[in-house]
C-alpha atoms as a PDB file:
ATOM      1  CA  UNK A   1       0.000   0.000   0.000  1.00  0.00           C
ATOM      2  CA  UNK A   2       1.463   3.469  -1.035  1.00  0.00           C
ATOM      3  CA  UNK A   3       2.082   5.868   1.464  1.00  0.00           C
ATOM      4  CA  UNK A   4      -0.982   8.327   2.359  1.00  0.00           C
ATOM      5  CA  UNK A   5      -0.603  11.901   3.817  1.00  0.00           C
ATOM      6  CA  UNK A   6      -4.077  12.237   5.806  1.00  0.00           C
ATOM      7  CA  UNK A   7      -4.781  15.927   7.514  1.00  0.00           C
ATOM      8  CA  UNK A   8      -6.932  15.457  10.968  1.00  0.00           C
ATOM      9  CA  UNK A   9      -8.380  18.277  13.182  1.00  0.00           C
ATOM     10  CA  UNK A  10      -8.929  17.628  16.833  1.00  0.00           C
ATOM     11  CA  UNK A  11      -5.926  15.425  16.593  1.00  0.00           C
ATOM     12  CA  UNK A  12      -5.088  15.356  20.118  1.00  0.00           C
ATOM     13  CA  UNK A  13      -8.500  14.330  21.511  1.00  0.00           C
ATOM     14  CA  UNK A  14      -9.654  10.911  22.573  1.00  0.00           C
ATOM     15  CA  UNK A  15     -10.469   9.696  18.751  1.00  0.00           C
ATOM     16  CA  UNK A  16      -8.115  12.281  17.329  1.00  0.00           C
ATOM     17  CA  UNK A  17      -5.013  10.789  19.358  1.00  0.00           C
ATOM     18  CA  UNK A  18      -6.584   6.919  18.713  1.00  0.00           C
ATOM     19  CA  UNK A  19      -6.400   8.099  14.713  1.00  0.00           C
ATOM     20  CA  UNK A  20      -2.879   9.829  14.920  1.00  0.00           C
ATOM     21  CA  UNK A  21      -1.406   6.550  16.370  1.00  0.00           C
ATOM     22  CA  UNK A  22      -3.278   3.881  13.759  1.00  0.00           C
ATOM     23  CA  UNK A  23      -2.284   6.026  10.482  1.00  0.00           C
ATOM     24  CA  UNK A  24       1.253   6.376  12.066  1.00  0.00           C
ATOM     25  CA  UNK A  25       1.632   2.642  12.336  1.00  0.00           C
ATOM     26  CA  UNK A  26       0.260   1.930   8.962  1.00  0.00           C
ATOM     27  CA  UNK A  27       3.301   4.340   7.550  1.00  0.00           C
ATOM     28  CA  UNK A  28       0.906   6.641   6.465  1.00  0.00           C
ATOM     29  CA  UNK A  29       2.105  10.808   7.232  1.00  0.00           C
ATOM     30  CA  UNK A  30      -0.282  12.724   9.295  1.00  0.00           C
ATOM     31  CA  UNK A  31      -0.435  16.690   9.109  1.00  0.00           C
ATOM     32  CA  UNK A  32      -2.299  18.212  12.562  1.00  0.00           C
ATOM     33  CA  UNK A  33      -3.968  20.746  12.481  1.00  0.00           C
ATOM     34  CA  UNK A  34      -2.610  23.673  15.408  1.00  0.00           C
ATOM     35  CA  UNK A  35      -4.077  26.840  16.480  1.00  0.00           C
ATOM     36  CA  UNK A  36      -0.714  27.546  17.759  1.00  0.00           C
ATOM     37  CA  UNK A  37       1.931  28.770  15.749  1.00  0.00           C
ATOM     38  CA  UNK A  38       2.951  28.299  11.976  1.00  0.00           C
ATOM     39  CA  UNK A  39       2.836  25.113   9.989  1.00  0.00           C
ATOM     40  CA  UNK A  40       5.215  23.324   9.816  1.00  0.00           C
ATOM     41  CA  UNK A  41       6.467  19.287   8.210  1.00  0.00           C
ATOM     42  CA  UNK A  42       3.760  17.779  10.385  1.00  0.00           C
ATOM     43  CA  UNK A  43       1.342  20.718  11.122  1.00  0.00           C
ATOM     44  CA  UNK A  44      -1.184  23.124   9.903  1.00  0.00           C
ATOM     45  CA  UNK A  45      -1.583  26.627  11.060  1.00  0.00           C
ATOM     46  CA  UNK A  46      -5.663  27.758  11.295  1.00  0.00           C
ATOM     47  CA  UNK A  47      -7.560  29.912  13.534  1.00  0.00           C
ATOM     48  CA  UNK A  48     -11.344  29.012  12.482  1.00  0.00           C
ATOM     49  CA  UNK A  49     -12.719  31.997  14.829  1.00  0.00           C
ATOM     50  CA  UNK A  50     -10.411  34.401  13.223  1.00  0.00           C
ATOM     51  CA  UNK A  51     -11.261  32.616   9.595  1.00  0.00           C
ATOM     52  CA  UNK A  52      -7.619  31.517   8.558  1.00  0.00           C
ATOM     53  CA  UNK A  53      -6.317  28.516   7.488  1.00  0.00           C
ATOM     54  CA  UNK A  54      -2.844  27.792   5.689  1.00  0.00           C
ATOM     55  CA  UNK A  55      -4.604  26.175   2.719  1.00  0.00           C
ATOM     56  CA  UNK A  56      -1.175  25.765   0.578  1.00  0.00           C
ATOM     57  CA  UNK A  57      -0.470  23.109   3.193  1.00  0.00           C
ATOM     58  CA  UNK A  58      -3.575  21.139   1.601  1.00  0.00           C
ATOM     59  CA  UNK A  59      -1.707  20.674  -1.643  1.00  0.00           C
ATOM     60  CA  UNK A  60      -1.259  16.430  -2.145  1.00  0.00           C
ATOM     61  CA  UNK A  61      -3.003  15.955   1.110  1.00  0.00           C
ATOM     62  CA  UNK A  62      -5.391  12.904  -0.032  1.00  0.00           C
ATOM     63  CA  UNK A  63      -7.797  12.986   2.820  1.00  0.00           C
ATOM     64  CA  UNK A  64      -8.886  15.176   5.495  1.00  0.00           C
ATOM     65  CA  UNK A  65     -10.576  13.884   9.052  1.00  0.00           C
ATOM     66  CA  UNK A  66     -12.178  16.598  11.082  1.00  0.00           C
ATOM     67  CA  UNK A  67     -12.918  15.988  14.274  1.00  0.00           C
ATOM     68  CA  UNK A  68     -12.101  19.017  15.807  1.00  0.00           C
ATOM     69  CA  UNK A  69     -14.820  21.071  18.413  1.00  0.00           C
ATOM     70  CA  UNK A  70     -15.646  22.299  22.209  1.00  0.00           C
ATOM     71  CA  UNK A  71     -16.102  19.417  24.352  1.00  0.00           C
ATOM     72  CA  UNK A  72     -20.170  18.709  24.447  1.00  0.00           C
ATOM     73  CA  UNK A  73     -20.218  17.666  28.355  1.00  0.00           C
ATOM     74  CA  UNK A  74     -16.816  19.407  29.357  1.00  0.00           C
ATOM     75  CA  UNK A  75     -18.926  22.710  31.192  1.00  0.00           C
ATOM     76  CA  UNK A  76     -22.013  23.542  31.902  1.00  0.00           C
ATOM     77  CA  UNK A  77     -24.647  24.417  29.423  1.00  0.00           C
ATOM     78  CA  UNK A  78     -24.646  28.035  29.516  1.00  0.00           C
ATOM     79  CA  UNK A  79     -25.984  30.544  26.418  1.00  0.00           C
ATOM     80  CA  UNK A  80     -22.143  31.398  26.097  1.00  0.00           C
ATOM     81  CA  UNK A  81     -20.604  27.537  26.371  1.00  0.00           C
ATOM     82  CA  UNK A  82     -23.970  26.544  23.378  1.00  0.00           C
ATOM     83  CA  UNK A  83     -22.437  29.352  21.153  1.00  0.00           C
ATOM     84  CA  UNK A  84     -18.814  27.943  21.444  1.00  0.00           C
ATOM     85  CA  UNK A  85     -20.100  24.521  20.755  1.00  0.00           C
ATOM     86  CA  UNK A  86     -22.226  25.748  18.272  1.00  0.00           C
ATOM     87  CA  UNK A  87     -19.198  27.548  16.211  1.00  0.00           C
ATOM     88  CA  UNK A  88     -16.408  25.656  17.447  1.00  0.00           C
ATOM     89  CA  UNK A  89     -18.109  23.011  14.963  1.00  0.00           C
ATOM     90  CA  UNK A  90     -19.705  25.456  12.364  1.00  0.00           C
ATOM     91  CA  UNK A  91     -17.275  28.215  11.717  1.00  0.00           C
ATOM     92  CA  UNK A  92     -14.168  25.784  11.378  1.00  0.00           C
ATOM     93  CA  UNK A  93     -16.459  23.361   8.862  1.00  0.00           C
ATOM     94  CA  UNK A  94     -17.112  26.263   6.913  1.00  0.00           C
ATOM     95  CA  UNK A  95     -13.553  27.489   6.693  1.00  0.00           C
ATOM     96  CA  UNK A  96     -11.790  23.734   5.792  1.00  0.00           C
ATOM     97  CA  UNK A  97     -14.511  22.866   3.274  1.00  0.00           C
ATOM     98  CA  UNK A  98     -13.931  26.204   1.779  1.00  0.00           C
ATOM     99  CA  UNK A  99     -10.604  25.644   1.676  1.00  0.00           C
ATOM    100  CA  UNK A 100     -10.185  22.780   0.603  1.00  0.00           C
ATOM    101  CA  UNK A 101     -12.559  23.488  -2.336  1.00  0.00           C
ATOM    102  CA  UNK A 102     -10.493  26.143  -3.535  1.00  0.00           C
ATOM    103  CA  UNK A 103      -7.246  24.031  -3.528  1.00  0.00           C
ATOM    104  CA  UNK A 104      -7.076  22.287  -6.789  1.00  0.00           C
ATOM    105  CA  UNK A 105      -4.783  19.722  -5.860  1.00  0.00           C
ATOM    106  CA  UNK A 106      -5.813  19.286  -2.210  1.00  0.00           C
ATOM    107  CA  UNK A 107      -8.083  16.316  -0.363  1.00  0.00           C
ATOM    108  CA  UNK A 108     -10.470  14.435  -2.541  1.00  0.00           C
ATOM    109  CA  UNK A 109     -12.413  13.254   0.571  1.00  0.00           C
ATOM    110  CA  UNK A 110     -13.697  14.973   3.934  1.00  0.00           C
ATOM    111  CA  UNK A 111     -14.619  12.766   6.327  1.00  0.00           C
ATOM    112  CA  UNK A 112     -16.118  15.279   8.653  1.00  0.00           C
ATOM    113  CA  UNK A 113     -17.379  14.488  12.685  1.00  0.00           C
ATOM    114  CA  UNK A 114     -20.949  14.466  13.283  1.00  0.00           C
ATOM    115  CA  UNK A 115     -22.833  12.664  15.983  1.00  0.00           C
ATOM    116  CA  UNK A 116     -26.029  10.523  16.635  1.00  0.00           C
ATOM    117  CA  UNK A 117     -27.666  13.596  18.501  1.00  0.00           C
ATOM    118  CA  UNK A 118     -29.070  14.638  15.038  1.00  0.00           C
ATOM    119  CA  UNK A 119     -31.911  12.295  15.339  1.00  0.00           C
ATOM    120  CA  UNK A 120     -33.135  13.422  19.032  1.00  0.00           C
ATOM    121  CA  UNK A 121     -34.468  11.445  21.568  1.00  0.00           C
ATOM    122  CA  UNK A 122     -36.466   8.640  21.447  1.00  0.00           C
ATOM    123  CA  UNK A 123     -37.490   5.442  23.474  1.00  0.00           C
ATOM    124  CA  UNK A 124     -38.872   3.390  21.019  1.00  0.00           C
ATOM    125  CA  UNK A 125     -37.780   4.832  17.806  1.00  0.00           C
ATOM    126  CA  UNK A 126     -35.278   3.046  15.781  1.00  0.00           C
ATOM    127  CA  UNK A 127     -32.718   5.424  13.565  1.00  0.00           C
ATOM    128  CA  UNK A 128     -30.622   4.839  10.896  1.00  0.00           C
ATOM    129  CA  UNK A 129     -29.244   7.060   8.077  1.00  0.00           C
ATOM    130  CA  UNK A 130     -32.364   7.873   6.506  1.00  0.00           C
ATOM    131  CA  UNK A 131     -33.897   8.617   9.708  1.00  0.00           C
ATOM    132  CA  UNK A 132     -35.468  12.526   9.835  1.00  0.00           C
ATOM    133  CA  UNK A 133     -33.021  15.602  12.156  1.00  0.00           C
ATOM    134  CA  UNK A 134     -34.818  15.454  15.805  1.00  0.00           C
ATOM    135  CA  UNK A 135     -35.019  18.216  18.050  1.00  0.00           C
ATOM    136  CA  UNK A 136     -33.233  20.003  20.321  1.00  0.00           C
ATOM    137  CA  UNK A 137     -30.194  21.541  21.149  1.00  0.00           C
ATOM    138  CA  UNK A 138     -27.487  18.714  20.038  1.00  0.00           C
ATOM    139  CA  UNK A 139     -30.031  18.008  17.045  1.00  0.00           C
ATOM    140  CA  UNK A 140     -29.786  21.500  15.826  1.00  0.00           C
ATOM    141  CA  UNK A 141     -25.914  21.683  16.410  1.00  0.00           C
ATOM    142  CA  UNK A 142     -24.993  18.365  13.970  1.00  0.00           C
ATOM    143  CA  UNK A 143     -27.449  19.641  11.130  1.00  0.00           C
ATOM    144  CA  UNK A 144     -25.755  22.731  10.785  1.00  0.00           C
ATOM    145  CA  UNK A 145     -22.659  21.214  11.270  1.00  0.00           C
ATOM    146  CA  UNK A 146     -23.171  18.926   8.850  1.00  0.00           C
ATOM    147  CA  UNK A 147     -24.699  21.349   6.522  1.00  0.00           C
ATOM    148  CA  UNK A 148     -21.323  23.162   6.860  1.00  0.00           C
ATOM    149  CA  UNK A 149     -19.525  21.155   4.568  1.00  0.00           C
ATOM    150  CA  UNK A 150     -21.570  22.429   1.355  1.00  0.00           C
ATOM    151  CA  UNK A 151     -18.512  24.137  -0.665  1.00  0.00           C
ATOM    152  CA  UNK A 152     -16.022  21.037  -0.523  1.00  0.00           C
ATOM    153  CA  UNK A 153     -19.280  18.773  -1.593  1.00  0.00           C
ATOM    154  CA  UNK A 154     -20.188  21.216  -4.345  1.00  0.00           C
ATOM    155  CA  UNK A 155     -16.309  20.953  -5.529  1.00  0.00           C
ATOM    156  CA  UNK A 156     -16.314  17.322  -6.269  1.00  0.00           C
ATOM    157  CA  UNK A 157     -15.134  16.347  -3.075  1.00  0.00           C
ATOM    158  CA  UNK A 158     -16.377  13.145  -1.678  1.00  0.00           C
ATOM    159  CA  UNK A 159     -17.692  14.134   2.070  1.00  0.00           C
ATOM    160  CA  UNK A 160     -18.657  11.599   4.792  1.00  0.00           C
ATOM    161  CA  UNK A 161     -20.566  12.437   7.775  1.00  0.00           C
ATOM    162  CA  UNK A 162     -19.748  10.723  10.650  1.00  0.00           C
ATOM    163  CA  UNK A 163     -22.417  10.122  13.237  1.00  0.00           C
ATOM    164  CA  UNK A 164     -20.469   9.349  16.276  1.00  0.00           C
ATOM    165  CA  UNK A 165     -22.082   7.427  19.141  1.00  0.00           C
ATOM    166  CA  UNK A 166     -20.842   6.403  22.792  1.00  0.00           C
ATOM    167  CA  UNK A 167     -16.708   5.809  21.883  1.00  0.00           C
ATOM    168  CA  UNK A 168     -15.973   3.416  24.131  1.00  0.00           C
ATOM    169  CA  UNK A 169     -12.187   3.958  25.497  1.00  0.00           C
ATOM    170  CA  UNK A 170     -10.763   3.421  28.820  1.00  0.00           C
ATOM    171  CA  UNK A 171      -8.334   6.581  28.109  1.00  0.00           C
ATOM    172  CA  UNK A 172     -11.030   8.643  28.310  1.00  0.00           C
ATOM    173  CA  UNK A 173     -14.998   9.939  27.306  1.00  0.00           C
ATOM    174  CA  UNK A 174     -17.350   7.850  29.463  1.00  0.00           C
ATOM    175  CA  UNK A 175     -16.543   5.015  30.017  1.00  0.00           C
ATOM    176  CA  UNK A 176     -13.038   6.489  31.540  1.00  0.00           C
ATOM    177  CA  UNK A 177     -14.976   8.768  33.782  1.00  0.00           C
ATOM    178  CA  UNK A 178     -17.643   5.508  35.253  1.00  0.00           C
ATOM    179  CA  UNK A 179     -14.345   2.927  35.913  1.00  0.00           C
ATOM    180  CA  UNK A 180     -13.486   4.460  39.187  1.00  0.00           C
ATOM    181  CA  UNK A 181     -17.133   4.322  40.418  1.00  0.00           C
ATOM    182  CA  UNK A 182     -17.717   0.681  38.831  1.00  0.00           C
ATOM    183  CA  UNK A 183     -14.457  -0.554  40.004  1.00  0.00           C
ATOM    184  CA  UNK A 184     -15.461   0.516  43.587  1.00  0.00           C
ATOM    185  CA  UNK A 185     -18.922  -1.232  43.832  1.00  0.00           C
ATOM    186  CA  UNK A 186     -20.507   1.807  43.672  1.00  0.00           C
ATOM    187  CA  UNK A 187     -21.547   2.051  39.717  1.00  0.00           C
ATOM    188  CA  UNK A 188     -25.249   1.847  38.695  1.00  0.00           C
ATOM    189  CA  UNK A 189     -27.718   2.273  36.388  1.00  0.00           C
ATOM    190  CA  UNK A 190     -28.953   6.133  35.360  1.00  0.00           C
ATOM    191  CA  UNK A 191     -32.291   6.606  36.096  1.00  0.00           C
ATOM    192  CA  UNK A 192     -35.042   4.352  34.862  1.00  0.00           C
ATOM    193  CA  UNK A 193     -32.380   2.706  33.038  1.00  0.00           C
ATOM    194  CA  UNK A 194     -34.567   2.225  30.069  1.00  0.00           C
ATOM    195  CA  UNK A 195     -32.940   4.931  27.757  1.00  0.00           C
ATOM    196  CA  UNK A 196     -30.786   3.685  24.891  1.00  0.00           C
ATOM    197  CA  UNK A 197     -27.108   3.488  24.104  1.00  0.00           C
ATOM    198  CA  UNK A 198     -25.476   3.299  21.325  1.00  0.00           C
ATOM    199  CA  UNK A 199     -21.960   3.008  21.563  1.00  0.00           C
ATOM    200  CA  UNK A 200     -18.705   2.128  19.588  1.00  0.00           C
ATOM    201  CA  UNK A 201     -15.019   0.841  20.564  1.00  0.00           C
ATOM    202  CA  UNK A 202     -12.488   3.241  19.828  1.00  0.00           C
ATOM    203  CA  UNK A 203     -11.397   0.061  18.431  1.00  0.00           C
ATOM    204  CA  UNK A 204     -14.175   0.013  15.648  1.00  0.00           C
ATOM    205  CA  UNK A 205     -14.306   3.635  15.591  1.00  0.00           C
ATOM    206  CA  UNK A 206     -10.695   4.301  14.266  1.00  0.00           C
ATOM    207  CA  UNK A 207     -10.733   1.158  11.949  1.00  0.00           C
ATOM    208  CA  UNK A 208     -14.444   2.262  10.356  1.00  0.00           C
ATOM    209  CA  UNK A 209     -12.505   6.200  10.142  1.00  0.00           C
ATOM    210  CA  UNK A 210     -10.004   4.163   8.031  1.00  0.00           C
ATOM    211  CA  UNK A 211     -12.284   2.231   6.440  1.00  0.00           C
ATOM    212  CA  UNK A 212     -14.390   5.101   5.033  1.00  0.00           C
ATOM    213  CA  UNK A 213     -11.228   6.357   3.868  1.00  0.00           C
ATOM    214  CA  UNK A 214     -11.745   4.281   0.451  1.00  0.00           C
ATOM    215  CA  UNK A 215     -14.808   3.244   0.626  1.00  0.00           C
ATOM    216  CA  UNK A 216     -17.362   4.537  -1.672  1.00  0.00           C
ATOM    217  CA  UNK A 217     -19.316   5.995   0.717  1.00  0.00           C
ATOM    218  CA  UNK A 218     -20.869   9.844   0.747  1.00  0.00           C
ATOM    219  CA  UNK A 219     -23.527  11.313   3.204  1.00  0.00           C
ATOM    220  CA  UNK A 220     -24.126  10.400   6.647  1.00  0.00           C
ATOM    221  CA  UNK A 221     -22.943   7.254   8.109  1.00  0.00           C
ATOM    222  CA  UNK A 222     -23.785   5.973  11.508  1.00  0.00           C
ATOM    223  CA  UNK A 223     -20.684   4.826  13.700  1.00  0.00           C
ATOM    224  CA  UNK A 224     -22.328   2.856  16.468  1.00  0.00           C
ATOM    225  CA  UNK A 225     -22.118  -0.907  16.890  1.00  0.00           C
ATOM    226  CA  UNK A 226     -24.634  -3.027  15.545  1.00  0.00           C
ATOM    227  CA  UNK A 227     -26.705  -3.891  19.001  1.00  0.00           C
ATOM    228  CA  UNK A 228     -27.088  -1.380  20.748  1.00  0.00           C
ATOM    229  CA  UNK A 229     -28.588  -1.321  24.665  1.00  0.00           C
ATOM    230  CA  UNK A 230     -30.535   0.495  27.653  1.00  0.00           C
ATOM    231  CA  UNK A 231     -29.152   2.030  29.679  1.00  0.00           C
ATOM    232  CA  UNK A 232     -29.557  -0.770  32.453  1.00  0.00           C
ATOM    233  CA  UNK A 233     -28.215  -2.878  30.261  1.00  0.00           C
ATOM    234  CA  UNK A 234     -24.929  -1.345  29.705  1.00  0.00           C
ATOM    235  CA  UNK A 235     -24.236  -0.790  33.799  1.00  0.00           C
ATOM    236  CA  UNK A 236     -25.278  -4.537  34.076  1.00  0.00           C
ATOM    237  CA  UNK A 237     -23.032  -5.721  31.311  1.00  0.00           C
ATOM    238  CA  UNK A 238     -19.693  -3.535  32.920  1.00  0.00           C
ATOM    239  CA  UNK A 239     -20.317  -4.679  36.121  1.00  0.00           C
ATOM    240  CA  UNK A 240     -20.063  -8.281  34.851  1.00  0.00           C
ATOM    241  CA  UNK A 241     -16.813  -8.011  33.221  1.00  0.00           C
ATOM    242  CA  UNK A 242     -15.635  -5.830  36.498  1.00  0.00           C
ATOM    243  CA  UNK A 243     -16.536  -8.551  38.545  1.00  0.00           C
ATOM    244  CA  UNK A 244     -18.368  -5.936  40.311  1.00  0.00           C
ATOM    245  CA  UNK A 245     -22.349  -5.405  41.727  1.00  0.00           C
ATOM    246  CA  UNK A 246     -24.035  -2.609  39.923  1.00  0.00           C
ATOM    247  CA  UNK A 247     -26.942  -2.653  41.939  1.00  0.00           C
ATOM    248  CA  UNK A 248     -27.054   1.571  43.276  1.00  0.00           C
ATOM    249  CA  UNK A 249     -29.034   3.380  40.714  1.00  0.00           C
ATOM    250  CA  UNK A 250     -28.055   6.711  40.208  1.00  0.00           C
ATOM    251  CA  UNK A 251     -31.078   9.140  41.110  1.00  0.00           C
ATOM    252  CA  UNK A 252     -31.679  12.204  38.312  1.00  0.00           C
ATOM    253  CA  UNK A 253     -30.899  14.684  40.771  1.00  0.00           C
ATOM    254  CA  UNK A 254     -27.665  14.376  41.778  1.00  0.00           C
ATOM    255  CA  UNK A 255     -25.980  14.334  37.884  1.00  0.00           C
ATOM    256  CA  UNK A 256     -28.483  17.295  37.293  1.00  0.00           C
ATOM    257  CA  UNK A 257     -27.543  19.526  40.249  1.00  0.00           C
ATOM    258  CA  UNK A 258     -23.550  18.688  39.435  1.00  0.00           C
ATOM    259  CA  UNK A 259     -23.633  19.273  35.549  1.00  0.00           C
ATOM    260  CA  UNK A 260     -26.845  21.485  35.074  1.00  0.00           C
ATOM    261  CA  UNK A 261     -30.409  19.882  34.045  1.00  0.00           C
ATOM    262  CA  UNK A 262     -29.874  20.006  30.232  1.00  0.00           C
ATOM    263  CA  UNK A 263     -26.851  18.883  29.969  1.00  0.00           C
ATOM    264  CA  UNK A 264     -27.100  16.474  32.553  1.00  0.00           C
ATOM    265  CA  UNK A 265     -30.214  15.028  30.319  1.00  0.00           C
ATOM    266  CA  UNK A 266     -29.229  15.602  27.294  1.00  0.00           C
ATOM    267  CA  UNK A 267     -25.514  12.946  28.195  1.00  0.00           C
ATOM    268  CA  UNK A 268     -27.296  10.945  31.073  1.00  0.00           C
ATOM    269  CA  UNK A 269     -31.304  10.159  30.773  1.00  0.00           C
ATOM    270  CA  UNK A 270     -31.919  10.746  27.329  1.00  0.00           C
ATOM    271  CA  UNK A 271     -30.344   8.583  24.230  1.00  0.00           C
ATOM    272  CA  UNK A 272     -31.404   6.641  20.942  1.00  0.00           C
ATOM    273  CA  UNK A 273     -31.405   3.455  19.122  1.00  0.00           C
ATOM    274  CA  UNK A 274     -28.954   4.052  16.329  1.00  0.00           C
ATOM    275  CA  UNK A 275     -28.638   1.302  13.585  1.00  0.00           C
ATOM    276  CA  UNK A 276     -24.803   2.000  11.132  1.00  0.00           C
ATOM    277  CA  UNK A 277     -27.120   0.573   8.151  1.00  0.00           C
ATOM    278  CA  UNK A 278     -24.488   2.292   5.834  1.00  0.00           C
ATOM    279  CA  UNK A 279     -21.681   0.843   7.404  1.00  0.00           C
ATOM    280  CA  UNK A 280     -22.535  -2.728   6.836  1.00  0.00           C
ATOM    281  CA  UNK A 281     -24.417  -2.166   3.647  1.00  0.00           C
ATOM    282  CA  UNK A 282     -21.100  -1.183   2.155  1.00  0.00           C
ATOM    283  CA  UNK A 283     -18.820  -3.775   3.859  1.00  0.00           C
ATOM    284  CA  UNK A 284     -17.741  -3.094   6.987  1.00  0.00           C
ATOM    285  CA  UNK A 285     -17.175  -5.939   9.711  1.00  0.00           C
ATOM    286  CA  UNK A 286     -17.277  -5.066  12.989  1.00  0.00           C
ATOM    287  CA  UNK A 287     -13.961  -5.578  15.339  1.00  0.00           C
ATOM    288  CA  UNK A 288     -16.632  -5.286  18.506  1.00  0.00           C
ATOM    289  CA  UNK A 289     -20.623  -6.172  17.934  1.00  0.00           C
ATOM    290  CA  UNK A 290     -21.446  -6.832  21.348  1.00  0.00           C
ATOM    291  CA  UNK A 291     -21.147  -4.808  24.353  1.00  0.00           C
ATOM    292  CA  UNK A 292     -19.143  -7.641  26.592  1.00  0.00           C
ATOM    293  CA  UNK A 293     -17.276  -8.511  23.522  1.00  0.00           C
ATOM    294  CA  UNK A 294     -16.167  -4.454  23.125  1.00  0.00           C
ATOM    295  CA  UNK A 295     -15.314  -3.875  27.196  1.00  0.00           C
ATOM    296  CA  UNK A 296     -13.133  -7.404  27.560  1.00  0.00           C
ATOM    297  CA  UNK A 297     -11.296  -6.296  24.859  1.00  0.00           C
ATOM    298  CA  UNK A 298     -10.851  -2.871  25.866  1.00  0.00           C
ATOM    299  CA  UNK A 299     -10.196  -3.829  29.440  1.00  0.00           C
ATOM    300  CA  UNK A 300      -8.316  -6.740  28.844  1.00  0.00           C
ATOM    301  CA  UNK A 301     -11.007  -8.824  30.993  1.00  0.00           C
ATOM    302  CA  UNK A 302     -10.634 -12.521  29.834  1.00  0.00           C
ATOM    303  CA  UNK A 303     -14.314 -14.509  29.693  1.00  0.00           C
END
């Protein structure tokens, strides 16, 4: 396999880092994108709130990943934190799609981060691809975000949108932050349990990233395993491979007083059955399709 040159934003977050590491292995060159100084061999310079980018550094990049944005449950939900996530993920879509538009002999594919919050909330509904934008907050962030990458799909360029769910990594997201209570005794279902999640291995995250990559694939894509589960079901399932009772339920109240009621509702009591229809329509095979299967892998727990 010839070498690839593969530009990623948000390159030193949890998928970001996971991404850096697998296309470094492979032998392929990675170019990071910085907000801090010039570019350089391995970087590129770009401000997305100021509206600049180093674009030359796009020329015989074949790929860009874009991942970057404000952290969705890393403050409080106030008006001023929903703008930044809002434009974090807006204003620097705009600007690379532009950009990469305009640069004749830059990327021929954008595979650019979306998430499974488009679709809403639901108990009972089941989503996939073709599924209608929800409502709410999160909804309203991914369809602009997605709707964002007009210019580099107008330009020929083949763009991807990638509907993240739960990434399921012991180095960090959630299931970093419930080890410590799980490992204690002391982990438990949220609320009535009954809300769904669907989640993804970083393991079957990064290889679907690379996977999409090639594959002739444009539009949304859903990157969530193939069975998803409540709620209940996931606290039940990581207590059994922890060796450890899950059998404290955590009450509404004390997430919503520590992170704020929306946000609190919108991560914790709230969720959706997501479906990656695309993803194995077109080929892909799963590293991790069950839950137990993902987390003994991921934690190294044997059976």
């Amino acid at each position: 396999m010839s070498t690839r040159t593969i530009a990623i934003t948000g390159a030193s977050g949890l998928i970001g880092t996971a991404l850096t590491r697998h296309f470094e292995a492979n032998g392929d060159r990675v170019l990071k994108f910085t907000r801090t100084g010039r570019s350089s061999d391995t970087t590129i310079a770009w401000n997305p709130v100021a509206g600049t980018i180093d674009a030359a550094q796009l020329s015989g990049v074949d790929a860009v990943v874009h991942m970057a944005g404000a952290g969705i449950g890393d403050k409080r939900w106030s008006n001023e934190y929903k703008r930044e996530i809002l434009d974090s993920r807006v204003l620097g879509t705009k600007l690379l799609a532009s950009a990469m538009a305009e640069t004749s002999d830059g990327p021929k594919v954008l595979l650019s981060g979306s998430a499974i919050g488009i679709y809403g909330e639901s108990l009972t509904t089941v989503f996939n691809e073709q599924s209608p934008i929800g409502h709410g907050f999160l909804a309203d962030v991914c369809a602009q975000w997605e709707a964002a990458t007009e210019s580099a799909s107008r330009a020929g360029i083949r763009v991807a949108h990638l509907r993240t769910g739960i990434v399921l990594s012991p180095a960090g997201g959630a299931l970093a932050k419930l080890l410590p209570l799980f490992k204690l005794g002391a982990g438990g279902k949220m609320g009535s349990g009954k809300q769904w999640q669907s989640w993804i291995s970083i393991d079957d995250e990064v290889a679907a990233i690379d996977y999409l990559l090639t594959a002739n694939v444009t539009g949304a894509v859903n990157l969530t395993a193939p069975i998803p589960v409540t709620q209940a079901e996931f606290t039940k399932t990581l207590a059994k491979v922890l060796h450890r009772p899950s059998f404290l339920p955590v009450p509404s109240f004390g997430p919503k007083l520590l992170l704020g009621s929306e946000l609190a509702e919108a991560l914790l009591f709230t969720g959706q059955k997501v479906m990656p229809e695309v993803l194995q329509k077109s080929g892909y095979t799963f590293k991790h399709s069950t839950l137990e299967s993902a987390l003994r892998s991921l934690l190294n727990k044997p059976n």
